[in-house]
N, C-alpha and C. Protein backbone atom coordinates (compact mmCIF):
# COMPACT_ATOMS: atom_id res chain seq x y z
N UNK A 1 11.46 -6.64 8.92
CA UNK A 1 10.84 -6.11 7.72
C UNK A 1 9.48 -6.78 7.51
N UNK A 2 8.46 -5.78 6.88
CA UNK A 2 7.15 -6.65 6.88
C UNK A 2 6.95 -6.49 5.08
N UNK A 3 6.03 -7.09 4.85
CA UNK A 3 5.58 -6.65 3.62
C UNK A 3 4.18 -5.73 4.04
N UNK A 4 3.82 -4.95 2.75
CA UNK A 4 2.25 -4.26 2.95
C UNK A 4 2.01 -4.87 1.44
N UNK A 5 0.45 -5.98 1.60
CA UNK A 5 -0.11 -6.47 -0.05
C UNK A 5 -1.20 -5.58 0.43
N UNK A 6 -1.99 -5.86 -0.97
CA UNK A 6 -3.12 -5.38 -1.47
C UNK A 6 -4.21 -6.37 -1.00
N UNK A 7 -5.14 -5.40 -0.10
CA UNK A 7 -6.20 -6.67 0.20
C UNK A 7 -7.20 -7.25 -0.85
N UNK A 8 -7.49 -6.43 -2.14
CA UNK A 8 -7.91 -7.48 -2.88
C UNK A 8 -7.21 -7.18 -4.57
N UNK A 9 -8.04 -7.52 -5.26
CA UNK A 9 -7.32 -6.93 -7.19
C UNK A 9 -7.99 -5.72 -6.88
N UNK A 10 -7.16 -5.08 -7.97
CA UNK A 10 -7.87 -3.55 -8.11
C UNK A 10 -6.69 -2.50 -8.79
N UNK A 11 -7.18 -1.31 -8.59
CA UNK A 11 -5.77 0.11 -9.61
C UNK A 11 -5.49 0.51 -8.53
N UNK A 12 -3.95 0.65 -8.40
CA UNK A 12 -3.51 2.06 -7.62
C UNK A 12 -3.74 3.07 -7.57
N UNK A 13 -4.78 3.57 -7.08
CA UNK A 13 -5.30 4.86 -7.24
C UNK A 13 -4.40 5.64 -6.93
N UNK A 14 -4.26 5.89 -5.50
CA UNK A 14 -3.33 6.99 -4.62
C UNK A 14 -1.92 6.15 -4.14
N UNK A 15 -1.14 6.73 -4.15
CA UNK A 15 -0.43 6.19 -2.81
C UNK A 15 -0.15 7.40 -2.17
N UNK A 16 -0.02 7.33 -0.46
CA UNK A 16 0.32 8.26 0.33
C UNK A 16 0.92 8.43 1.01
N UNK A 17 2.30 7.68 1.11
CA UNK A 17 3.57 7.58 1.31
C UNK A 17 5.13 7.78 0.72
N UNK A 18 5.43 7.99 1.14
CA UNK A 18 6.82 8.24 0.01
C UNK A 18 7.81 7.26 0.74
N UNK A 19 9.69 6.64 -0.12
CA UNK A 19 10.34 5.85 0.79
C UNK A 19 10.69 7.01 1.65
N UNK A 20 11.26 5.86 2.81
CA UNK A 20 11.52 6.62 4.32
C UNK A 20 10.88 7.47 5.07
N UNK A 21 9.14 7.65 4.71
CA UNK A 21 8.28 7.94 5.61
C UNK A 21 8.61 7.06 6.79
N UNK A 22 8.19 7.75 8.10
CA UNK A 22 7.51 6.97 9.30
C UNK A 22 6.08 6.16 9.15
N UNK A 23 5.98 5.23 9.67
CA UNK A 23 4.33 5.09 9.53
C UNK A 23 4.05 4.23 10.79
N UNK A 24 3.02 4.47 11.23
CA UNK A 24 2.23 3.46 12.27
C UNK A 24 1.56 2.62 12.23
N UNK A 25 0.87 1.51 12.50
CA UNK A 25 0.07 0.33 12.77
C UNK A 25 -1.10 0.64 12.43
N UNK A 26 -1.81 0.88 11.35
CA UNK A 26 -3.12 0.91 10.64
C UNK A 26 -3.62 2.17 9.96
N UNK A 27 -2.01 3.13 9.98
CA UNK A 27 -1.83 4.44 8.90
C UNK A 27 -2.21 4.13 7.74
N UNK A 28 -3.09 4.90 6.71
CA UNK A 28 -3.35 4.71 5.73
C UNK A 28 -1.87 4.95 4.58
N UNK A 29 -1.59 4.21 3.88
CA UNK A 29 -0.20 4.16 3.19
C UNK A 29 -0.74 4.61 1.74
N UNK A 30 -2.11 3.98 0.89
CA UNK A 30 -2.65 4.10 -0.36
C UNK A 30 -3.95 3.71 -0.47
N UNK A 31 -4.23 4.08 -1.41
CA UNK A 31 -5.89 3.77 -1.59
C UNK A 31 -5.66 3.12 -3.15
N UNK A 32 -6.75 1.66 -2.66
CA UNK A 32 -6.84 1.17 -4.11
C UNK A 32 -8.12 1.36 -4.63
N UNK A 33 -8.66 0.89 -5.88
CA UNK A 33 -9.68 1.56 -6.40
C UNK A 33 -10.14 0.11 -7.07
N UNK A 34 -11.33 -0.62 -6.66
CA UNK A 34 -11.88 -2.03 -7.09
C UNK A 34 -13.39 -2.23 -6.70
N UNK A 35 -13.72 -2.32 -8.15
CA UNK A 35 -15.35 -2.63 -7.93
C UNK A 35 -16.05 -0.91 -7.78
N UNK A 36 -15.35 0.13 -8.56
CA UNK A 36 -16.17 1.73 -8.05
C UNK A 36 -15.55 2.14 -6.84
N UNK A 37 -15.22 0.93 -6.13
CA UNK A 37 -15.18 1.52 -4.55
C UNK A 37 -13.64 1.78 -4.21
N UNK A 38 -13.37 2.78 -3.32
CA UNK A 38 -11.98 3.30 -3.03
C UNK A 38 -11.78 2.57 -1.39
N UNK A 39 -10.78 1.82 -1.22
CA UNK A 39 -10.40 0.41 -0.54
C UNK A 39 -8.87 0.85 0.28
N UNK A 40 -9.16 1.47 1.43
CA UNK A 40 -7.49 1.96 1.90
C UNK A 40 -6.73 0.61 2.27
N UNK A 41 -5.34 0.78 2.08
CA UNK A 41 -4.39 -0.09 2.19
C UNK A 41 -3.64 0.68 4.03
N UNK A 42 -3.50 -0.32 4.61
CA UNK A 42 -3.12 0.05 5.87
C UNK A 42 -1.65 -0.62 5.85
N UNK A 43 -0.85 -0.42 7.04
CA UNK A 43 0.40 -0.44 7.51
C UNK A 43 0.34 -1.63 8.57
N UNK A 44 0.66 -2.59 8.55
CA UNK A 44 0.37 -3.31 9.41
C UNK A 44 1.14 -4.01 10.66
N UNK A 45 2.24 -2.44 10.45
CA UNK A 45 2.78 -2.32 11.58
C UNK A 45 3.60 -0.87 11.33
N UNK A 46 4.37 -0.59 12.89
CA UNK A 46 4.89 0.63 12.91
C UNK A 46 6.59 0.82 12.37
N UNK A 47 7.28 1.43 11.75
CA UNK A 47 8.04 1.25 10.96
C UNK A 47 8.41 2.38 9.46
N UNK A 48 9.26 2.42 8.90
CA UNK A 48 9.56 3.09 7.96
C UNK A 48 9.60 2.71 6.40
N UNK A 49 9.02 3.26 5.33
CA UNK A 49 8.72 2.63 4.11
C UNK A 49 9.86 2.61 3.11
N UNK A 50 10.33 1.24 3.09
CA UNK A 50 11.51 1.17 2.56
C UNK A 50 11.72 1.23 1.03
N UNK A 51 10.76 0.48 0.73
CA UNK A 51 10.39 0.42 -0.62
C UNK A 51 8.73 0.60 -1.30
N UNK A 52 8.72 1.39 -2.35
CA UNK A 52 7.45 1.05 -2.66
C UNK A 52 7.22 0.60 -4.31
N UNK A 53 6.64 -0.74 -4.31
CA UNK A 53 6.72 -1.59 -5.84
C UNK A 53 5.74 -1.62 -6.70
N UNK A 54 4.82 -0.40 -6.71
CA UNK A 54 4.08 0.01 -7.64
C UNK A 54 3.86 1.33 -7.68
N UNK A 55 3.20 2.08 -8.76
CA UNK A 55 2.82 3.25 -8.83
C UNK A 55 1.23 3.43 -9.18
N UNK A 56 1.22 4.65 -8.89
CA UNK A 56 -0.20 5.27 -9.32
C UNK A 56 -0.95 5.42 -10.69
N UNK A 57 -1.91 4.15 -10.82
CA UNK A 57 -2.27 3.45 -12.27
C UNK A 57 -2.07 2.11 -12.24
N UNK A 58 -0.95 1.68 -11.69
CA UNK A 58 -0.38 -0.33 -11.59
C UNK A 58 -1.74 -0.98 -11.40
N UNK A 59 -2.41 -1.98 -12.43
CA UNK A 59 -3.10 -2.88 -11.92
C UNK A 59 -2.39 -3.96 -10.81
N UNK A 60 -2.91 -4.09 -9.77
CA UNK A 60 -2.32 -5.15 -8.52
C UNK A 60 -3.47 -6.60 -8.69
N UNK A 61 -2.96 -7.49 -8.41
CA UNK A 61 -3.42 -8.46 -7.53
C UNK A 61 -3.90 -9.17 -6.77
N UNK A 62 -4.82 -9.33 -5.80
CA UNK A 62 -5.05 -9.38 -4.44
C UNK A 62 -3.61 -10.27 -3.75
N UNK A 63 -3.67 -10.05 -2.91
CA UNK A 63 -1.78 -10.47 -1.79
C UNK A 63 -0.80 -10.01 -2.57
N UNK A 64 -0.78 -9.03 -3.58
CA UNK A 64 0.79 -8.80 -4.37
C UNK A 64 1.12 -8.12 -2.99
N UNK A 65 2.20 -7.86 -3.04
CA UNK A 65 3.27 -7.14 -2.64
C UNK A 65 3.46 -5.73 -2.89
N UNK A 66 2.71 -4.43 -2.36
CA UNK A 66 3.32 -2.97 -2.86
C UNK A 66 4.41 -2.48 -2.31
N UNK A 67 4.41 -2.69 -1.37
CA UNK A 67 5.49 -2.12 -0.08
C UNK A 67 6.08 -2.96 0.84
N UNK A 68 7.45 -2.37 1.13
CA UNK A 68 8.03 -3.24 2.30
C UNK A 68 8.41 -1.91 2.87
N UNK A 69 8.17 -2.44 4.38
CA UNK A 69 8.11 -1.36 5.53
C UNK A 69 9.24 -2.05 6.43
N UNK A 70 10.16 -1.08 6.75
CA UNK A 70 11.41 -1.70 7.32
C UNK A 70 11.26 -1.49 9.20
């Protein structure tokens, strides 16, 4: 199991995954939205989305935790 964080603070803009998608090694999973600028969140490995721990609007963190990819 991996985790997928947020590479920096910012809003959940999109997400573009649902659980138990497939995903691959640098698939775009969500887009965050920090500083004006729209910031894709990648997969950082290949695997299926087990969980996802925010929604569309969640202020994040930089390193929180959105997703775990099984």
């Amino acid at each position: 199991m991996a985790e997928i964080t947020a590479p920096m603070s910012g809003k959940m803009w999109k997400i573009l995954v649902n659980v138990g998608d497939s995903v691959s090694e640098d698939d775009e999973v969500a887009i965050l939205e920090a500083m004006k600028m729209e910031i894709p969140v990648v997969s950082p490995g290949d695997g299926a989305i087990k969980e996802i721990r925010v929604k569309e609007g969640d202020a994040v963190e930089a390193e929180s935790v959105i997703m775990i990819l099984g």
